[in-house]
Protein backbone atom coordinates (compact mmCIF):
# COMPACT_ATOMS: atom_id res chain seq x y z
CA UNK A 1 -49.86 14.78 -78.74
CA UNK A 2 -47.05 15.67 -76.33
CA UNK A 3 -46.87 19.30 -75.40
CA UNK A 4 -42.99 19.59 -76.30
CA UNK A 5 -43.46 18.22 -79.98
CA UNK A 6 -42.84 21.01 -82.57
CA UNK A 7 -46.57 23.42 -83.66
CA UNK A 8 -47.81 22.36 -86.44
CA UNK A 9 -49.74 24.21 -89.36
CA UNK A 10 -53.11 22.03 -91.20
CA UNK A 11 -53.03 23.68 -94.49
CA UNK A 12 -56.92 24.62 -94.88
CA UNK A 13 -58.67 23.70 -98.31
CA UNK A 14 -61.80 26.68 -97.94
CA UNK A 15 -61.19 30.48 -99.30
CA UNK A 16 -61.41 32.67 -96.58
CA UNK A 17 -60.60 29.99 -93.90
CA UNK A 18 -57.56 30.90 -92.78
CA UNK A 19 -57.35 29.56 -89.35
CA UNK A 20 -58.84 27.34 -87.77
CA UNK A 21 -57.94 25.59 -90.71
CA UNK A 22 -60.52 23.37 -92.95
CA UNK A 23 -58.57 20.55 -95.16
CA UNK A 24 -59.94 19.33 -98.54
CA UNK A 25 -60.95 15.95 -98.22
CA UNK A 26 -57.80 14.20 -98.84
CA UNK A 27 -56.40 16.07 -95.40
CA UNK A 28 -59.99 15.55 -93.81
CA UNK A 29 -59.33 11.32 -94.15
CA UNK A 30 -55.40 11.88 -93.40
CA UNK A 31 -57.04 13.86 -89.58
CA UNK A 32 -59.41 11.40 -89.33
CA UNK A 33 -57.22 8.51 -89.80
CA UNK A 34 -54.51 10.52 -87.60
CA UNK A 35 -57.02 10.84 -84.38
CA UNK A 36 -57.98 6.85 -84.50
CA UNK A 37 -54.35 5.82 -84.69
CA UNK A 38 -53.97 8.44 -81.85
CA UNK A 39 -56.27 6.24 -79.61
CA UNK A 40 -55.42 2.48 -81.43
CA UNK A 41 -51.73 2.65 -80.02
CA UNK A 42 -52.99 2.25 -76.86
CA UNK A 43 -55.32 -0.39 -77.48
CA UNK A 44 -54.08 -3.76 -75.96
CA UNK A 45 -53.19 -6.67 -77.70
CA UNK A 46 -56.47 -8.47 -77.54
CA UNK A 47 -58.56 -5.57 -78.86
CA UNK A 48 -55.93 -4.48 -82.08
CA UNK A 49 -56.14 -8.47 -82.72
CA UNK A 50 -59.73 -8.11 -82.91
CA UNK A 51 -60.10 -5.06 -85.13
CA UNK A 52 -57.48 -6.35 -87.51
CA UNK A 53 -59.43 -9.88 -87.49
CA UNK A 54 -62.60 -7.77 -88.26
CA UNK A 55 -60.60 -5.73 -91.66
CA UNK A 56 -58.81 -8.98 -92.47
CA UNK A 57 -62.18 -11.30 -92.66
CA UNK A 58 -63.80 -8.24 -95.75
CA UNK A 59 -60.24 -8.32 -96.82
CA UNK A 60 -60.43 -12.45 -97.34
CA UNK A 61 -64.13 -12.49 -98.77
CA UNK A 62 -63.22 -9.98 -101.21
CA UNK A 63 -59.99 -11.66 -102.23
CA UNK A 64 -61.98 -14.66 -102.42
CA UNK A 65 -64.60 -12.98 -104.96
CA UNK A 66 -62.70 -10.65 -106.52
CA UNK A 67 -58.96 -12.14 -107.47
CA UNK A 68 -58.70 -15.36 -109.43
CA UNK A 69 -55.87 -16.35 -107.80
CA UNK A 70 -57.48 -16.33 -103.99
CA UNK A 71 -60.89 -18.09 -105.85
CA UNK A 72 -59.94 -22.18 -104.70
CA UNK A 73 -57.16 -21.06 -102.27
CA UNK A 74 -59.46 -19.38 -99.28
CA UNK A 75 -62.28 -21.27 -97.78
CA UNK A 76 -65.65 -19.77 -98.27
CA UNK A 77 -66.76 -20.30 -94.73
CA UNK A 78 -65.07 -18.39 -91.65
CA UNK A 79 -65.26 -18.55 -87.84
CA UNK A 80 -66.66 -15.19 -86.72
CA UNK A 81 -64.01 -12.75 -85.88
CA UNK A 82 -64.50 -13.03 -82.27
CA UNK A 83 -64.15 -16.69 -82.25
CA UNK A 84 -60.22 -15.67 -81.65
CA UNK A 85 -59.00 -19.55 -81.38
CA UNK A 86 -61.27 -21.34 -84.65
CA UNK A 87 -60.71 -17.88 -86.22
CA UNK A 88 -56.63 -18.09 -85.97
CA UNK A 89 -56.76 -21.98 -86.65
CA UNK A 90 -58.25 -21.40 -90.02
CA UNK A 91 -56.05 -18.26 -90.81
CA UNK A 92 -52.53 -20.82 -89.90
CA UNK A 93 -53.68 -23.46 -92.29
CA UNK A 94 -53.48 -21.20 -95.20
CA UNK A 95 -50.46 -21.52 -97.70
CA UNK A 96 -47.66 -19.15 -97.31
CA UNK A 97 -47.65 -17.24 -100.54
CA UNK A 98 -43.85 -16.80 -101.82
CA UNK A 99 -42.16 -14.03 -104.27
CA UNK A 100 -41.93 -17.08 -106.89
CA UNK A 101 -45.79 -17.50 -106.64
CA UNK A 102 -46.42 -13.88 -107.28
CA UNK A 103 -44.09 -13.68 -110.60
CA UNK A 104 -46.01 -16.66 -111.26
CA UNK A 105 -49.53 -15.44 -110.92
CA UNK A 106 -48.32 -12.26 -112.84
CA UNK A 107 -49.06 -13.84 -116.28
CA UNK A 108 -52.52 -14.19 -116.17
CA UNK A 109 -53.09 -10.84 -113.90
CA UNK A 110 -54.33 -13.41 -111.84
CA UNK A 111 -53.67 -11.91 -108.23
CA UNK A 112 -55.40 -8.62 -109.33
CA UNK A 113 -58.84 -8.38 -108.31
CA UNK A 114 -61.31 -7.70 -111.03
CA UNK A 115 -62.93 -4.78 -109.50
CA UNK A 116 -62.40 -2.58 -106.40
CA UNK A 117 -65.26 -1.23 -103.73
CA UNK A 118 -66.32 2.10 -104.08
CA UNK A 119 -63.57 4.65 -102.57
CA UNK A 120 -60.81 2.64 -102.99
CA UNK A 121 -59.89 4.44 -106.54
CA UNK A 122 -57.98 3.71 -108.93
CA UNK A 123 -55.15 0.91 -109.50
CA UNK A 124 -51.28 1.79 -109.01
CA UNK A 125 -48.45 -0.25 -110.72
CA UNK A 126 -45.03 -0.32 -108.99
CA UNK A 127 -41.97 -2.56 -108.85
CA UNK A 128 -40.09 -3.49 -106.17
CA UNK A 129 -36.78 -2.88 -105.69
CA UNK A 130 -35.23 -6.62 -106.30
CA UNK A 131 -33.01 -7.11 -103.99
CA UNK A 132 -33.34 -10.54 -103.48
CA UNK A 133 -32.52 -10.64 -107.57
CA UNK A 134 -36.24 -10.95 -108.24
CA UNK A 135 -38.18 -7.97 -109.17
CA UNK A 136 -41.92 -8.62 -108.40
CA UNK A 137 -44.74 -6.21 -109.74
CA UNK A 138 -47.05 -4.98 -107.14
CA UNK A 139 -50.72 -3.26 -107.66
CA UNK A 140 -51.51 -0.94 -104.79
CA UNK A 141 -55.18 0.87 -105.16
CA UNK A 142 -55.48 4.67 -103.91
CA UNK A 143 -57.38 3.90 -100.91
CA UNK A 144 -53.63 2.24 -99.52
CA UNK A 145 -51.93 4.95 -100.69
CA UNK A 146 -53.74 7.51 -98.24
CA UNK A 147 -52.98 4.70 -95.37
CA UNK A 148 -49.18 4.67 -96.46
CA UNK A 149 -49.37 8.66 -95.76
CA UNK A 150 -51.35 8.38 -92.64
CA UNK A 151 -48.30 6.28 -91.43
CA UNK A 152 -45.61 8.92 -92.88
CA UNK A 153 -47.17 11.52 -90.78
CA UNK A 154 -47.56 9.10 -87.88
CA UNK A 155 -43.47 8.80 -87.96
CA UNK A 156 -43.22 11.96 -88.20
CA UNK A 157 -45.35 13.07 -84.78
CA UNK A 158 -44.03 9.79 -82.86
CA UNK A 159 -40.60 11.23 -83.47
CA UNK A 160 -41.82 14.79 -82.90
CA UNK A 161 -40.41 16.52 -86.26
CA UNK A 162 -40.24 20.06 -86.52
CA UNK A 163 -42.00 19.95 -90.28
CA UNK A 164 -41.45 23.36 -91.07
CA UNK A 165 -37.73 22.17 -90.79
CA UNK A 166 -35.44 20.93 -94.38
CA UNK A 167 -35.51 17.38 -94.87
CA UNK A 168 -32.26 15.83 -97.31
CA UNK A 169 -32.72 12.60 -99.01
CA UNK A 170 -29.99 10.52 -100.00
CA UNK A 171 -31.60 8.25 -101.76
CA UNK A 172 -32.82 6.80 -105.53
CA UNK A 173 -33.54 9.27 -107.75
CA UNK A 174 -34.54 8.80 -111.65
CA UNK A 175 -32.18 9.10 -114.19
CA UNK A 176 -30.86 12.27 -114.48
CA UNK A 177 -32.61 13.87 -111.55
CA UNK A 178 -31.51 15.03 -108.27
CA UNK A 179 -27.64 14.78 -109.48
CA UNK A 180 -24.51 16.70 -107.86
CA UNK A 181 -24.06 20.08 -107.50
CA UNK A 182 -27.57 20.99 -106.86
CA UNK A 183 -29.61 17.99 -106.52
CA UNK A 184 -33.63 18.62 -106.59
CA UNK A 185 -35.30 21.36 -104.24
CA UNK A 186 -39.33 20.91 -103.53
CA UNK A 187 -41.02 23.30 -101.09
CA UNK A 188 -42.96 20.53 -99.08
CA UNK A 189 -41.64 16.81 -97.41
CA UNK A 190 -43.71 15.01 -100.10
CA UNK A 191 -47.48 13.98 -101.07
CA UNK A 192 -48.01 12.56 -97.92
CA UNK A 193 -47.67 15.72 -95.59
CA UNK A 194 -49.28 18.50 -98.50
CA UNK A 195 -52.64 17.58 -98.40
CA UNK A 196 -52.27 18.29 -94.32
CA UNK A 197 -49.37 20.49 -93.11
CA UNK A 198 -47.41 23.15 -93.83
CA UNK A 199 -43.87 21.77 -94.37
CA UNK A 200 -40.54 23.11 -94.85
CA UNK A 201 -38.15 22.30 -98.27
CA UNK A 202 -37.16 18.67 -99.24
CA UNK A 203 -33.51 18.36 -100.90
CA UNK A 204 -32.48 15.49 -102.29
CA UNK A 205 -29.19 13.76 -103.96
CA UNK A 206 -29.03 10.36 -105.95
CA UNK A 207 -27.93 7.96 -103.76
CA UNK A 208 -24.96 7.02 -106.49
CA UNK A 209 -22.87 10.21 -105.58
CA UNK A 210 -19.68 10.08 -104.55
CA UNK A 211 -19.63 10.29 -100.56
CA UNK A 212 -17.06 13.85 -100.59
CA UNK A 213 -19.55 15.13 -102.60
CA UNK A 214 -22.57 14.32 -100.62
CA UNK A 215 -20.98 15.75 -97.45
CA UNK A 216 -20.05 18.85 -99.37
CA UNK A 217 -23.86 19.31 -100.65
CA UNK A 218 -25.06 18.72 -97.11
CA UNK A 219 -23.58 21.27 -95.91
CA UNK A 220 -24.10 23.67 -98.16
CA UNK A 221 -28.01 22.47 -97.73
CA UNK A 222 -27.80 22.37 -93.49
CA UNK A 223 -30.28 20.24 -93.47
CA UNK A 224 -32.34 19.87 -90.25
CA UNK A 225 -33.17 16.05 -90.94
CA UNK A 226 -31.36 13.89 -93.18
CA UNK A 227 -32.53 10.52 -94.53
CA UNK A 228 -30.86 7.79 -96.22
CA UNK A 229 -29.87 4.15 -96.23
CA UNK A 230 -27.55 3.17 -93.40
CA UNK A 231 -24.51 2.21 -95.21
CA UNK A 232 -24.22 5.89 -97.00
CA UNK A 233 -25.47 7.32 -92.96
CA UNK A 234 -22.07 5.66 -92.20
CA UNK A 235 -19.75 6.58 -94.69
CA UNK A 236 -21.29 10.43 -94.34
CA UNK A 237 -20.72 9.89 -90.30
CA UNK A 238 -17.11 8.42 -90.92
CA UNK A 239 -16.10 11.44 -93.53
CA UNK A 240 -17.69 14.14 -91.80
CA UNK A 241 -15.39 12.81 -88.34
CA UNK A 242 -12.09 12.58 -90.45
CA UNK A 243 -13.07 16.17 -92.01
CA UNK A 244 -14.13 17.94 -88.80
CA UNK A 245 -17.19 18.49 -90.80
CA UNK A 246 -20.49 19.65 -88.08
CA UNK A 247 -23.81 19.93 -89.53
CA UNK A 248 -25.35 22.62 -87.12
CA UNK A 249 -28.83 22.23 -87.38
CA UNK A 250 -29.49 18.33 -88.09
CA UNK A 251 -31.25 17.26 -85.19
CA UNK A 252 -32.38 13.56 -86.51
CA UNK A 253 -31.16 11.01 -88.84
CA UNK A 254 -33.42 8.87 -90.40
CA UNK A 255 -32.80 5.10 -91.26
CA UNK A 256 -34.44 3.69 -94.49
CA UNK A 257 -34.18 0.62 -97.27
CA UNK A 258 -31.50 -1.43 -95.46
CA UNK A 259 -30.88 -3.28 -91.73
CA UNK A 260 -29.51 -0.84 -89.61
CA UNK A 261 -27.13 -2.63 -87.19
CA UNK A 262 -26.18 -1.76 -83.27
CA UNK A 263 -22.55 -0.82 -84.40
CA UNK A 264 -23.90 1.36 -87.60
CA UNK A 265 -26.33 3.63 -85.37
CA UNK A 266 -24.13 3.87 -82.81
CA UNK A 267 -21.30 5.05 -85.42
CA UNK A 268 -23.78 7.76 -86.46
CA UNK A 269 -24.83 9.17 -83.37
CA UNK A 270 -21.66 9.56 -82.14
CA UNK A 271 -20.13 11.57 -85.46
CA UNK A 272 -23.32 14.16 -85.34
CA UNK A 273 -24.54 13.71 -81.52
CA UNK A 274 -28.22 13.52 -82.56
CA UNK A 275 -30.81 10.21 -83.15
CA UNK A 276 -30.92 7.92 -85.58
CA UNK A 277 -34.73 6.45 -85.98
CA UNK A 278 -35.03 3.61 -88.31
CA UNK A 279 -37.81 2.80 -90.76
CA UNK A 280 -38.96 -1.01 -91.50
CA UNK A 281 -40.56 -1.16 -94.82
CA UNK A 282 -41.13 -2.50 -98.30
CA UNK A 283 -42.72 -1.37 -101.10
CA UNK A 284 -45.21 -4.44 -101.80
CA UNK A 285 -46.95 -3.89 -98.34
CA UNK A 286 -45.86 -0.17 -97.18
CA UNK A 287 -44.22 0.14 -93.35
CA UNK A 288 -43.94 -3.28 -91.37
CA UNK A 289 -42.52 -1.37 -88.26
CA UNK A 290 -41.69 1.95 -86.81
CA UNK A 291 -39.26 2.84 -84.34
CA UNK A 292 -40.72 3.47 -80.83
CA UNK A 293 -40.37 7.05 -79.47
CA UNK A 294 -39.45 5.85 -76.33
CA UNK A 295 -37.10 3.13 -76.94
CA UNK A 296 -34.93 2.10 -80.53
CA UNK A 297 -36.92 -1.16 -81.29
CA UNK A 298 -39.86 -1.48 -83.77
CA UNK A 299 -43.69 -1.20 -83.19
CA UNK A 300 -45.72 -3.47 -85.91
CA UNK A 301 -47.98 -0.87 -87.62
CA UNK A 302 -51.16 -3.23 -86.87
CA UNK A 303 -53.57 -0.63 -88.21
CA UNK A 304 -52.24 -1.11 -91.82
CA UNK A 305 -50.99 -4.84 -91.80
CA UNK A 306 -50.67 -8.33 -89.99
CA UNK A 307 -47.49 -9.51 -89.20
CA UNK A 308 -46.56 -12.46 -88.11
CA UNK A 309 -43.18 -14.00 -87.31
CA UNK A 310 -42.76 -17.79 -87.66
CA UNK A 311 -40.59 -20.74 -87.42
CA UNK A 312 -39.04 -23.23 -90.23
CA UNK A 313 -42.73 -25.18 -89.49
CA UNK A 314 -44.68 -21.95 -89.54
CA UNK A 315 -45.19 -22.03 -85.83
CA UNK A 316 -45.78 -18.21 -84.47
CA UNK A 317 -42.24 -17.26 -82.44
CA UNK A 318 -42.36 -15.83 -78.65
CA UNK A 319 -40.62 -13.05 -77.61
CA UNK A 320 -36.75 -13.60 -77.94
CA UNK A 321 -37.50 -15.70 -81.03
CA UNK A 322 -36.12 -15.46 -84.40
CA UNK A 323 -38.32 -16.26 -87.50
CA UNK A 324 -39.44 -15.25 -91.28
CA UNK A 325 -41.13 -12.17 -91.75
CA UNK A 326 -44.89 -12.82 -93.36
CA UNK A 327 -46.99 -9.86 -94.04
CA UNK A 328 -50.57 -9.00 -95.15
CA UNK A 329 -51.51 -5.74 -95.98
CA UNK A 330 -55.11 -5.11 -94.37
CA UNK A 331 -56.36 -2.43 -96.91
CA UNK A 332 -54.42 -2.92 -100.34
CA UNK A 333 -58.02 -5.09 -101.91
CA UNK A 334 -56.50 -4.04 -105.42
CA UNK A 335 -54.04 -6.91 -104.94
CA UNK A 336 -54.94 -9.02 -101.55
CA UNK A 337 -51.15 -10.55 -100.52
CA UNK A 338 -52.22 -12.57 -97.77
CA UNK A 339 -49.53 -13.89 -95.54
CA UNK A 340 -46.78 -13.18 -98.06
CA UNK A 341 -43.30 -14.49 -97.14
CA UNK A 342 -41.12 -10.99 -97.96
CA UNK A 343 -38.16 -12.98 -97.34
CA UNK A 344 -36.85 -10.97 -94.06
CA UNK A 345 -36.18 -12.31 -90.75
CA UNK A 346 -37.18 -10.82 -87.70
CA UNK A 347 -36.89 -11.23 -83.70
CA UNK A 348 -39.82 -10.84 -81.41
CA UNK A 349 -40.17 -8.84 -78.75
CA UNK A 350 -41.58 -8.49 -75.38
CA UNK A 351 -44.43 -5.58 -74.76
CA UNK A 352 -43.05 -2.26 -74.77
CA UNK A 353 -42.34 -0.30 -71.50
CA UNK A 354 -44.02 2.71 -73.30
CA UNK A 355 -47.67 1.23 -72.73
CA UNK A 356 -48.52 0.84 -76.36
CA UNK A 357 -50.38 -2.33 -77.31
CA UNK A 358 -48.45 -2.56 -80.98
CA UNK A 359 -46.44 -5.43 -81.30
CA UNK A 360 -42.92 -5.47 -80.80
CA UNK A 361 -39.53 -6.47 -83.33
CA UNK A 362 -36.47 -6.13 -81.03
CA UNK A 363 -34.36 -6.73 -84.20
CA UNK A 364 -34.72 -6.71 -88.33
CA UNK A 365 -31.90 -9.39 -89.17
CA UNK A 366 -32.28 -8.69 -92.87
CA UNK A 367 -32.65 -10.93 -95.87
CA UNK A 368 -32.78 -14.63 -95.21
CA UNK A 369 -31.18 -15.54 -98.23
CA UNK A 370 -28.01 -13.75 -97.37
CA UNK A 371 -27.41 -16.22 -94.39
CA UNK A 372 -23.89 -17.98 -94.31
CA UNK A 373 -24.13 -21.68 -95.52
CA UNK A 374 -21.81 -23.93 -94.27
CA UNK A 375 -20.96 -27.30 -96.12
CA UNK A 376 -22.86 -29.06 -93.83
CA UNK A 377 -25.74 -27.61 -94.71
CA UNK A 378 -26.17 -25.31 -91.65
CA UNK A 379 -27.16 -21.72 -91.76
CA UNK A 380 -26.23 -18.98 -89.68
CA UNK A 381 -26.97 -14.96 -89.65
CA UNK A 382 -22.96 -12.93 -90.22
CA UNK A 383 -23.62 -10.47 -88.00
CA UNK A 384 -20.62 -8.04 -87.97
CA UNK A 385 -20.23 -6.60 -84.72
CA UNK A 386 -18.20 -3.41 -83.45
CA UNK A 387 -15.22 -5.93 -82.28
CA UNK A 388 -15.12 -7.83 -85.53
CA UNK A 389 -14.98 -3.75 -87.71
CA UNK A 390 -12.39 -2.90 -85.30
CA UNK A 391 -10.46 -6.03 -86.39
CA UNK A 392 -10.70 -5.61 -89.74
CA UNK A 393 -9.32 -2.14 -89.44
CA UNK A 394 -6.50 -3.02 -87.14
CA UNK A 395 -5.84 -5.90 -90.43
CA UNK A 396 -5.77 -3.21 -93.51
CA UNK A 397 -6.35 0.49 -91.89
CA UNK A 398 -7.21 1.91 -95.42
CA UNK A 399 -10.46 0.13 -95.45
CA UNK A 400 -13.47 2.85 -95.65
CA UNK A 401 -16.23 -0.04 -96.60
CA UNK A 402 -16.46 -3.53 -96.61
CA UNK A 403 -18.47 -6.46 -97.97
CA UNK A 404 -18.39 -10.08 -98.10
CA UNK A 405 -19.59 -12.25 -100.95
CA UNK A 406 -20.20 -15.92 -100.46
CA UNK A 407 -19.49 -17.05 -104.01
CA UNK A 408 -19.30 -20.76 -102.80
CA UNK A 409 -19.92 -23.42 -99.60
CA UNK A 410 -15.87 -23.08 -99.41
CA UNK A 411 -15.68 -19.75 -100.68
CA UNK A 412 -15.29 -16.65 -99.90
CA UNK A 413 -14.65 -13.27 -101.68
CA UNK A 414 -13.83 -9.80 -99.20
CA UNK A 415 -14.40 -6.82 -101.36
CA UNK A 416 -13.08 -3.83 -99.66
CA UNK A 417 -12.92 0.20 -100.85
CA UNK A 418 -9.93 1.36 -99.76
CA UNK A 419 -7.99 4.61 -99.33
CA UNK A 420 -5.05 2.84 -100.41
CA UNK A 421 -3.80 -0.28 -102.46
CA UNK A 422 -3.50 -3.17 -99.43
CA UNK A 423 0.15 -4.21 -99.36
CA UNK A 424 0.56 -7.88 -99.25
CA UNK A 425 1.00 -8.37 -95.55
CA UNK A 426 -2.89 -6.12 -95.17
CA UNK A 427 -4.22 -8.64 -97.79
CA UNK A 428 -2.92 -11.76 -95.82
CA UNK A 429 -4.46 -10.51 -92.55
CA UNK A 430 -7.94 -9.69 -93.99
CA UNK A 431 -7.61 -13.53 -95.09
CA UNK A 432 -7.04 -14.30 -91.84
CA UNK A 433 -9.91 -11.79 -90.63
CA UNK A 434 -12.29 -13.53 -92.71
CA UNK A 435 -11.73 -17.10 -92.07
CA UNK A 436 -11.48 -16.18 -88.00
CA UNK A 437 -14.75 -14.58 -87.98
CA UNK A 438 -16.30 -16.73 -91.20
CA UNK A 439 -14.97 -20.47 -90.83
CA UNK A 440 -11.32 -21.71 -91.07
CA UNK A 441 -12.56 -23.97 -93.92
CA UNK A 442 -12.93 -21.04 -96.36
CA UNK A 443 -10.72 -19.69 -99.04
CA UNK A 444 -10.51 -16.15 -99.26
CA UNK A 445 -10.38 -13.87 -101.79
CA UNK A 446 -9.51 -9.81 -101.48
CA UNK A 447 -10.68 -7.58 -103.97
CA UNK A 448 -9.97 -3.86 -103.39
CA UNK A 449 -11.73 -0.56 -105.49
CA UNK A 450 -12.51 2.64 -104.42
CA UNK A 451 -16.43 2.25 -104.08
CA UNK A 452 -18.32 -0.68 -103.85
CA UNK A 453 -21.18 -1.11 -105.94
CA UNK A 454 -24.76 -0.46 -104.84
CA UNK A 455 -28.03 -2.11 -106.17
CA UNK A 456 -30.06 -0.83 -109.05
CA UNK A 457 -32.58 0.18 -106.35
CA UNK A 458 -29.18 1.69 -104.75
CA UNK A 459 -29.23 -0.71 -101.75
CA UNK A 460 -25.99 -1.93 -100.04
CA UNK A 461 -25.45 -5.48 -97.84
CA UNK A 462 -22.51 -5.95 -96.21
CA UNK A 463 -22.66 -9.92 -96.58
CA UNK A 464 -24.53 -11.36 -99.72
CA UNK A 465 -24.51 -14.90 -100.04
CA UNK A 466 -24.57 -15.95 -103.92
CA UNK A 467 -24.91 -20.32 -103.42
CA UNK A 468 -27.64 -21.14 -105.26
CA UNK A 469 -30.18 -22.37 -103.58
CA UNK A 470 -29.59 -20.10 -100.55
C-alpha cells in the first residue's frame, strides 16, 4: 500500500484484542483475499489468464453437473488449462448466452445449480435493475458476495479513501426510506467495509429528490465523498456553480450505475475541483472494471470475472477496438452465467502505463440498444460531446437537462427540462440542433418539463432509442 494513502483501523473480532487487531472470520477471508489481489495486479497478462483459466475450468465442470441448463450445452471433456490455444478454442465455440435466454431458463429454475460446494453458503435472489426494459432475476451464493466486498474495499485503497471520512449516496433507496430533509444516517460505509475497518458515517438521499434539495442536504451533511449516478453528479455540479455553493471537505466524487462521458467528468471536476472515479458494474455479475489510480480508464477486475470484448462475429477486439461486453463471473457457482452478453459496449485498451497486468477498457459506450438507427439500417453510437452541449445551450439557454428519444427510423423526440417555457424561435433551433447533430432526414419533436424522468432503478440516458428491434 502506498505510504500517503489515509491509516486505516481492522476492527478486531477477539475480547481483549485491542490492537494488533484479530478479525472474525468474515474480515480474516476479506485480508486474505485483500493481500492476493495486492500481489495479482501485478501479475502479467499470461499468468492472470492462467489462474482465471484454472477457476473457470471447476467453474464449467460444476455448471456442467450441477445446473440443468449448462447439462448438453458444455462439453464434458476440456483441454488442460495450460494448453492456452486448444483451451481458448473450446471456450470461443461456446454459445453466447443472452438476457432473453436467462428469462427463458427462469421457468424451470433451470440455470440454478442444484446444490452448492461446501463454503459457498447460502443462495441470494436479486433483480436487476431493467434498464434495457427487461428485468432478469439473478441468484448470487454468499461465497460471491464476500468477493463483491473484497472488490469494494479494493476501490476504496486503489483510490486511497480516507474511510473514517462521510460518504453521501445519491442513489435508490426503498420506498419511503432515505427521503428529504434528513435522508438515512448509518455509522459505517456498508457490509462490505464492517466486517474489516473502522469507517466513518454513510448518508444517503433517494435518488428521486429534487436537485435544490439535494444540494441543500449536502451541505448541510459536508460530505467528504459523494456518490451517485453521473447525470444527478452533473446537475449537483451545474447548481452548486450557479449558487456559489462549495462543499469544503469533498475530496472525491464517485461515478456509479450510468456511462460517465469526457464532457460529464470534466463538468464535475471543474464545479468542486476534486476527482471523479468511475465504477463499471452490474448487478448480475458484480464490478466489470475499476478506474485506474493512475490514469481515468478501467482495469477488468480479472480476479472476480472474464471479460471479453468481441465483434458482430464474436471475434475478440484489439486495443482501439469497439465491441459487446460478455462477462462470466468466476465464483458465482449458485448460478454459472458463462459468457453472458450484458448488452454494453466497450473499447479496448492498450496495457496500462501503471505496470498492472489487468486488462484495460479505454471507454464504456453504454447500452447497445440505445444506438441511433438510421433507415438504412446502419447503426451508430450519439455521443454528445462538449461542442454539441454548448450548441444546444447557445439554441434554448434555459435548458438544465436534456434527452433524446428515438421514437422512430425518421423520428425524433428532444425532451428538455427547462428553467423556462422555450419561445418559438428556442424550439425551432433545438429542431435544427437535433437534425444537425442527428440526421437532416429526421423530424423533430420538443417536449419541455421541469425534470425528466428517471428509471424505476432511478437511472438516466441521455439518448434512448425506442425502434423495435434495436
Amino acid at each position: 500500500m502506498d505510504r500517503s494513502s489515509p491509516p486505516l483501523d481492522v476492527v478486531s473480532a477477539v475480547p481483549g484484542i485491542a490492537w494488533p487487531a484479530l478479525p472474525g472470520p468474515t474480515g480474516a477471508a476479506l485480508l486474505a483475499l485483500l493481500f492476493q489481489f495486492e500481489q495479482t495486479q501485478w501479475w502479467p497478462a499470461e499468468r492472470l489468464r492462467l489462474a482465471q483459466r484454472r477457476q473457470l475450468s471447476a467453474l464449467l465442470a460444476h455448471a456442467r453437473e450441477n445446473a440443468p441448463y449448462w447439462r448438453g450445452r458444455l462439453p464434458r471433456d476440456w483441454p488442460a488449462p495450460a494448453e492456452e490455444p486448444a483451451w481458448e478454442a473450446v471456450w470461443q465455440s461456446l454459445p453466447i448466452l443472452r438476457r432473453e435466454d436467462i428469462q427463458a431458463a427462469e421457468a424451470s429454475e433451470a440455470m440454478l445449480a442444484g446444490s452448492l460446494p461446501p463454503g459457498h453458503g447460502d443462495y441470494r435472489e436479486i433483480y436487476t435493475s431493467g434498464s434495457t426494459g427487461r428485468p432478469v432475476r439473478a441468484v448470487r451464493s454468499e461465497l460471491w458476495e464476500l468477493v463483491w466486498s473484497a472488490f469494494t474495499l479494493r476501490d476504496h485503497l486503489w483510490h486511497r479513501r480516507d474511510l473514517t471520512g462521510t460518504l453521501a449516496a445519491i442513489r435508490e433507496s426503498g420506498a419511503g426510506k432515505a427521503s428529504y430533509p434528513d435522508g438515512d444516517v448509518a455509522e459505517g460505509w456498508g457490509v462490505s467495509s464492517a466486517a474489516l475497518f473502522e469507517t466513518g458515517r454513510l448518508v444517503s438521499l433517494n435518488v428521486t429528490t429534487p436537485v435544490a434539495q439535494q444540494l441543500e442536504w449536502l451541505v448541510r451533511q459536508d460530505p467528504d465523498y459523494l456518490l451517485s449516478h453521473p447525470s444527478i453528479l452533473a446537475r449537483l455540479a451545474a447548481a452548486a456553480r450557479e449558487a456559489g455553493v462549495r462543499l469544503p471537505r469533498l475530496r472525491q466524487v464517485i461515478a456509479i450505475s450510468e456511462t460517465l462521458r469526457p464532457e460529464v467528468r470534466t463538468a464535475i471536476e471543474a464545479a468542486w475541483g476534486v476527482p471523479v472515479v468511475d465504477v463499471y458494474s452490474s448487478r448480475e455479475a458484480g464490478y466489470l472494471a475499476l478506474q485506474c489510480p493512475d490514469h481515468p480508464h478501467f482495469h477488468i477486475q480479472s480476479e472476480g470475472l472474464r471479460v471479453e470484448v468481441v465483434d458482430e462475429a464474436g471475434r475478440p477486439c484489439a486495443a482501439g477496438e469497439t465491441g459487446r461486453v460478455l462477462v462470466t463471473p468466476l465464483h458465482n457457482l449458485a448460478m454459472p452465467l458463462i459468457r453472458y452478453d450484458i448488452g454494453d459496449a466497450a473499447e479496448v485498451g492498450p496495457p496500462c502505463p501503471c505496470g498492472r497486468g489487468l486488462p484495460v477498457l479505454t471507454r464504456i459506450l453504454g447500452r447497445r440498444q440505445n444506438m441511433l438507427r438510421l433507415p438504412g439500417g446502419e447503426r451508430r453510437w450519439p455521443l454528445l460531446s462538449s461542442n454539441d452541449i454548448g450548441a444546444l445551450l447557445a439554441a434554448a439557454p434555459p435548458v438544465r437537462q436534456h434527452q433524446v428519444i428515438q421514437a422512430a427510423l425518421d423520428r425524433l423526440v428532444v425532451r428538455l427540462a427547462v428553467a423556462r417555457p422555450l419561445t418559438a424561435e428556442e424550439q425551432v433551433a433545438v429542431a435544427a440542433w437535433a437534425r444537425a447533430k442527428f440526421g437532416a432526414g429526421f423530424a423533430v419533436t420538443v417536449e419541455t418539463m421541469p425534470e425528466l424522468p428517471r428509471t424505476a432503478a432511478g437511472k438516466f440516458e441521455d439518448f434512448v432509442c425506442e425502434v423495435p428491434g434495436a
